[in-house]
Protein backbone atom coordinates (compact mmCIF):
# COMPACT_ATOMS: atom_id res chain seq x y z
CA UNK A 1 -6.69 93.61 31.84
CA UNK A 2 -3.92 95.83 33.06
CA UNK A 3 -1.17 94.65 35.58
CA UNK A 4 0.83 96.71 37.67
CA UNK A 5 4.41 96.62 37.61
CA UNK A 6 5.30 97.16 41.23
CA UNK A 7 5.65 94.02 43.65
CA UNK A 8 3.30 93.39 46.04
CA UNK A 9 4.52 94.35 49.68
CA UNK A 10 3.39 94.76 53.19
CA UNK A 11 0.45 96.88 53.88
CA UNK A 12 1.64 100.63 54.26
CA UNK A 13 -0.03 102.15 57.71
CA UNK A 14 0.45 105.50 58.97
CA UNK A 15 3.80 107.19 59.48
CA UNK A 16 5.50 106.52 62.79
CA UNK A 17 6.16 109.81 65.29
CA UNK A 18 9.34 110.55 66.46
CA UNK A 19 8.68 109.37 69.71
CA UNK A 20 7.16 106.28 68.27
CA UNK A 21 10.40 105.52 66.63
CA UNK A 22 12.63 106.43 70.05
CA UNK A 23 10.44 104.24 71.44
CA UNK A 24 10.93 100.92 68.89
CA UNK A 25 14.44 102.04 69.23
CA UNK A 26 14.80 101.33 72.69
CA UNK A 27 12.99 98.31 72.93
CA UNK A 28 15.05 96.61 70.18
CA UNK A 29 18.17 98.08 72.05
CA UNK A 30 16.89 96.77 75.24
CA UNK A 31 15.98 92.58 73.79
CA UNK A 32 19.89 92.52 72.05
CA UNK A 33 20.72 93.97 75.25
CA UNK A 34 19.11 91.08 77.24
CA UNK A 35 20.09 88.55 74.83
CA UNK A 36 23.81 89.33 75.21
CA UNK A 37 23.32 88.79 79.21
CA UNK A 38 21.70 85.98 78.35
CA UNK A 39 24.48 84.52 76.60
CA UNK A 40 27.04 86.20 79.52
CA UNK A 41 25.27 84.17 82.01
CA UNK A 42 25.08 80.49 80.18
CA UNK A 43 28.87 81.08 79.59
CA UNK A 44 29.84 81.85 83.43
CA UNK A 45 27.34 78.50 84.15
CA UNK A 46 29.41 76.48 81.46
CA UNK A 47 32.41 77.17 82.99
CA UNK A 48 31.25 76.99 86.58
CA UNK A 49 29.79 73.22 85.82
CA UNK A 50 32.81 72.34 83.19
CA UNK A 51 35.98 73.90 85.60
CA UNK A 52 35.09 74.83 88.94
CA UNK A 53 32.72 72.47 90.32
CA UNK A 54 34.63 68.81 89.02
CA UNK A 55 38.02 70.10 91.42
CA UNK A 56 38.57 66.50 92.98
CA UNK A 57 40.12 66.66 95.37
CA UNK A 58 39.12 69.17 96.91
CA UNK A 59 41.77 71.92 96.02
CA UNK A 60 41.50 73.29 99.63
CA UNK A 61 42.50 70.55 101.27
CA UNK A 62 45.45 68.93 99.37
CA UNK A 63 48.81 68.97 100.40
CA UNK A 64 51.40 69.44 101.20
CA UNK A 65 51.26 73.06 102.15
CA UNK A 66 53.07 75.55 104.23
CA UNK A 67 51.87 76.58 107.58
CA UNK A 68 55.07 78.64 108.26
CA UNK A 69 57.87 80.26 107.30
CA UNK A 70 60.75 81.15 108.94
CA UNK A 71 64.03 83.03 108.64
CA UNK A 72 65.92 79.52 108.30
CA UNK A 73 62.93 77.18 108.81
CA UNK A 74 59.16 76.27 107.17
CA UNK A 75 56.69 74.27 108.40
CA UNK A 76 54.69 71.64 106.39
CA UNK A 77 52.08 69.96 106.46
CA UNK A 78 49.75 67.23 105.11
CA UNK A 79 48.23 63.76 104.95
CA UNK A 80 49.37 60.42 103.57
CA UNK A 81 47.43 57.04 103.88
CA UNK A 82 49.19 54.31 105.54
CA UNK A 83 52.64 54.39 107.17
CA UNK A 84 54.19 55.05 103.71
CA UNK A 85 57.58 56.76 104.34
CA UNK A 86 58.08 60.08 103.56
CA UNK A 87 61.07 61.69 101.90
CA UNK A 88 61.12 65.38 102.35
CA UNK A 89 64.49 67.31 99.63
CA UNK A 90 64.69 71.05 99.81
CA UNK A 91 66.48 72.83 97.12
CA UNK A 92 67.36 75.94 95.48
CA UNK A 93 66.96 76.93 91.85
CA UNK A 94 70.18 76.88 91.43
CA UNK A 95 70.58 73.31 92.76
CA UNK A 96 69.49 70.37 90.37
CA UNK A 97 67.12 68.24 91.72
């Protein structure tokens, strides 16, 4: 009996061309390439579910917020439930609060 010393391995086919290897080349380029957007897109998704859609309230339509500005006056505005008083204190940085 006589045993060879090498390891069995895969079955050796004909030698790729060139082209054949451009080819491989750019399709393996192309699947990382698609698996990276892949990943881009589930991470802009995460964050749109986890950060932008939970925004209670609404952060449009909070308040208060300015409507307008003057040289010596400003204008707010908002809503409060109920006929809560309102205490309105403008200051400067300079001024503690």
């Amino acid at each position: 009996m006589q045993t060879s010393a090498t390891a069995p391995g895969p079955p050796e086919g004909p030698a790729l061309t060139p082209n054949e290897r451009r080819l491989r080349r750019a399709v393996v380029a192309l699947s990382v390439v698609t698996a990276l957007m892949a990943l881009v897109v589930g991470a802009v998704l995460v964050y749109w579910f986890q950060y932008l859609l939970p925004a209670k309230p609404d952060p449009f339509t909070r308040g208060p917020y300015v409507v307008q500005v003057g040289t010596t006056t400003a204008t707010l505005r908002w809503e409060i439930e109920g006929d809560a008083p309102v205490r309105i204190v403008a200051t400067t940085p300079e001024t503690p609060s």
